[in-house]
C-alpha atoms as a PDB file:
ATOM      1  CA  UNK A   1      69.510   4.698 197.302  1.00  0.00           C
ATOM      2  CA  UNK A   2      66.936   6.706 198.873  1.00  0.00           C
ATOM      3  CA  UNK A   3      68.222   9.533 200.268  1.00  0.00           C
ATOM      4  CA  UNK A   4      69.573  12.026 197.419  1.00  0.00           C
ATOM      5  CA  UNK A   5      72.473  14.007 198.442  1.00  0.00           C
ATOM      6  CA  UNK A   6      72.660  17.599 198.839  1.00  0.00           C
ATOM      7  CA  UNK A   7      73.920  18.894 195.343  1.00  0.00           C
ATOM      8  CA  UNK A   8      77.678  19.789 195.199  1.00  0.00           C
ATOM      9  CA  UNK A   9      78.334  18.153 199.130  1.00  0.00           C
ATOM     10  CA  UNK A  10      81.294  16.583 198.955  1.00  0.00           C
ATOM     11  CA  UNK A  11      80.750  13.176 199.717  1.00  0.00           C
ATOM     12  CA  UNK A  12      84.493  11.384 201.573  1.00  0.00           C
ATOM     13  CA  UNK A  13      85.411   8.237 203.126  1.00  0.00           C
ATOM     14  CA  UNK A  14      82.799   5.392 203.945  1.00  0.00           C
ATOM     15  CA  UNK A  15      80.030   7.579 202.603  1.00  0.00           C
ATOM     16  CA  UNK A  16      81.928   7.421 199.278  1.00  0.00           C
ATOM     17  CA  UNK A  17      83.201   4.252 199.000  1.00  0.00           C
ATOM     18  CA  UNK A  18      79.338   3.010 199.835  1.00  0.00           C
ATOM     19  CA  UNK A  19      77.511   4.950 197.283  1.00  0.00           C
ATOM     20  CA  UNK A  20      80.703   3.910 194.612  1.00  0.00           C
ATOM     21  CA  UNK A  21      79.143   0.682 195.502  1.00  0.00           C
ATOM     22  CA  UNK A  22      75.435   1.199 195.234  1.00  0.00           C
ATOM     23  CA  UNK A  23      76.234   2.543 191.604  1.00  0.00           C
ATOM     24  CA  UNK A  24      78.283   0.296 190.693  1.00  0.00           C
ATOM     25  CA  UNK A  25      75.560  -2.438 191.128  1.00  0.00           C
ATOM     26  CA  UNK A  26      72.782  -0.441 189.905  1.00  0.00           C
ATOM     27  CA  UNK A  27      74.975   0.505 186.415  1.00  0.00           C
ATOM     28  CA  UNK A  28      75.891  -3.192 186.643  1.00  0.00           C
ATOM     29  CA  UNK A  29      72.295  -4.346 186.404  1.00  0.00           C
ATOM     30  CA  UNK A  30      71.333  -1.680 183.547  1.00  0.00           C
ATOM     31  CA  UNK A  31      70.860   1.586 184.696  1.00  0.00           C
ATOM     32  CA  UNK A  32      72.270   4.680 182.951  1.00  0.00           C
ATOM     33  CA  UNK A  33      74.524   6.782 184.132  1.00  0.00           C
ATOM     34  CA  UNK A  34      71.815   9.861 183.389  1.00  0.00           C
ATOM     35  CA  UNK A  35      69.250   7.634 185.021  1.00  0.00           C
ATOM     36  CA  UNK A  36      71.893   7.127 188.074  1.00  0.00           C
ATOM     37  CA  UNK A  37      72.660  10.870 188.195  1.00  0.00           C
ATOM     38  CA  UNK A  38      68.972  11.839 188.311  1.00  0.00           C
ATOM     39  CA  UNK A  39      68.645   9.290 191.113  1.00  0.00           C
ATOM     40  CA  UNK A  40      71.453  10.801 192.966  1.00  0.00           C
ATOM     41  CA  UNK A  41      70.810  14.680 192.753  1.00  0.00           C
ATOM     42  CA  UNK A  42      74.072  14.826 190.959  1.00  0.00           C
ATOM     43  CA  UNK A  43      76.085  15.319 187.951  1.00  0.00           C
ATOM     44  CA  UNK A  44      76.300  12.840 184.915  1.00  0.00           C
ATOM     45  CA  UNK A  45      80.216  13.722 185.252  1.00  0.00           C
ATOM     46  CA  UNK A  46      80.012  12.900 189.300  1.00  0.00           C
ATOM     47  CA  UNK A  47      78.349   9.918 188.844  1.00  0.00           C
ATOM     48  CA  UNK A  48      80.724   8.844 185.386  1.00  0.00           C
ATOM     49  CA  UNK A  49      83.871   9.819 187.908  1.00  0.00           C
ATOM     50  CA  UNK A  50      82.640   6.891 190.650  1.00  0.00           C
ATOM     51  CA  UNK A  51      82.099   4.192 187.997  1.00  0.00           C
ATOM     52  CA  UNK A  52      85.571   4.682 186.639  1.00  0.00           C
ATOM     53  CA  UNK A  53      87.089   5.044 189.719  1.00  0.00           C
ATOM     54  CA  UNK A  54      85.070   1.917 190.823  1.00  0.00           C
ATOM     55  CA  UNK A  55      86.709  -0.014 188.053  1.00  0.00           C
ATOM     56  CA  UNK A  56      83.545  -0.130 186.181  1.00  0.00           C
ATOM     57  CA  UNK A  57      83.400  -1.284 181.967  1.00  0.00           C
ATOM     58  CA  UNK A  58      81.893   1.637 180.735  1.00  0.00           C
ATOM     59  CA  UNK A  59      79.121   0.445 178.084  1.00  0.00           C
ATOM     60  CA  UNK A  60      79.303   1.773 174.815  1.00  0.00           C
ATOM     61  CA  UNK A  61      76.783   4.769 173.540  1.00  0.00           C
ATOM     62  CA  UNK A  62      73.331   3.511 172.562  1.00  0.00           C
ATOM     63  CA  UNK A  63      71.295   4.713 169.457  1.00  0.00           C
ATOM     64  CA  UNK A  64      72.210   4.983 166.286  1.00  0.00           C
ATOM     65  CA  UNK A  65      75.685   4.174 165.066  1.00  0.00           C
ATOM     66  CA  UNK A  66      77.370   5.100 161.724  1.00  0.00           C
ATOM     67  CA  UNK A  67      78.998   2.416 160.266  1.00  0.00           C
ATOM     68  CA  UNK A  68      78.315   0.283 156.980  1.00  0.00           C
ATOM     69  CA  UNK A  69      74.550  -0.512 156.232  1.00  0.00           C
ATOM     70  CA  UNK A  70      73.240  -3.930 156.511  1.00  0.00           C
ATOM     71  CA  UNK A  71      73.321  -5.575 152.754  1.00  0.00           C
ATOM     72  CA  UNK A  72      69.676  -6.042 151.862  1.00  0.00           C
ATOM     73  CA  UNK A  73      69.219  -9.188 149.636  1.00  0.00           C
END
């Protein structure tokens, strides 16, 4: 996606429903959502709105997790 739209423009209709789409395949093939936002010119929240509303499988956090520790032998 290119053009970045202008921050806090609401964004309706087929102009919605086709940038639901370009994130859609862009989270699908890897990309964060902070990555997408940055892309976009808009908010992680905006862009976390459209993939659920897209029907997307949020993926889990990365990093570390906290959990029980791998046995060492």
């Amino acid at each position: 996606m290119a053009e970045t739209l202008k921050k806090g423009s609401r964004v309706t209709g087929a102009a919605r429903d086709k940038l639901a789409a370009d994130l859609k395949k862009k989270y699908d093939s890897g990309a964060s959502i902070r990555a997408l936002a940055e892309e976009t010119g808009r908010s992680y929240g905006f862009v976390h709105r459209m993939l659920s509303e897209s029907g997307v499988n949020l993926r889990g956090r990365g990093g570390a997790t906290r959990g029980k520790k791998a046995a060492s032998a």
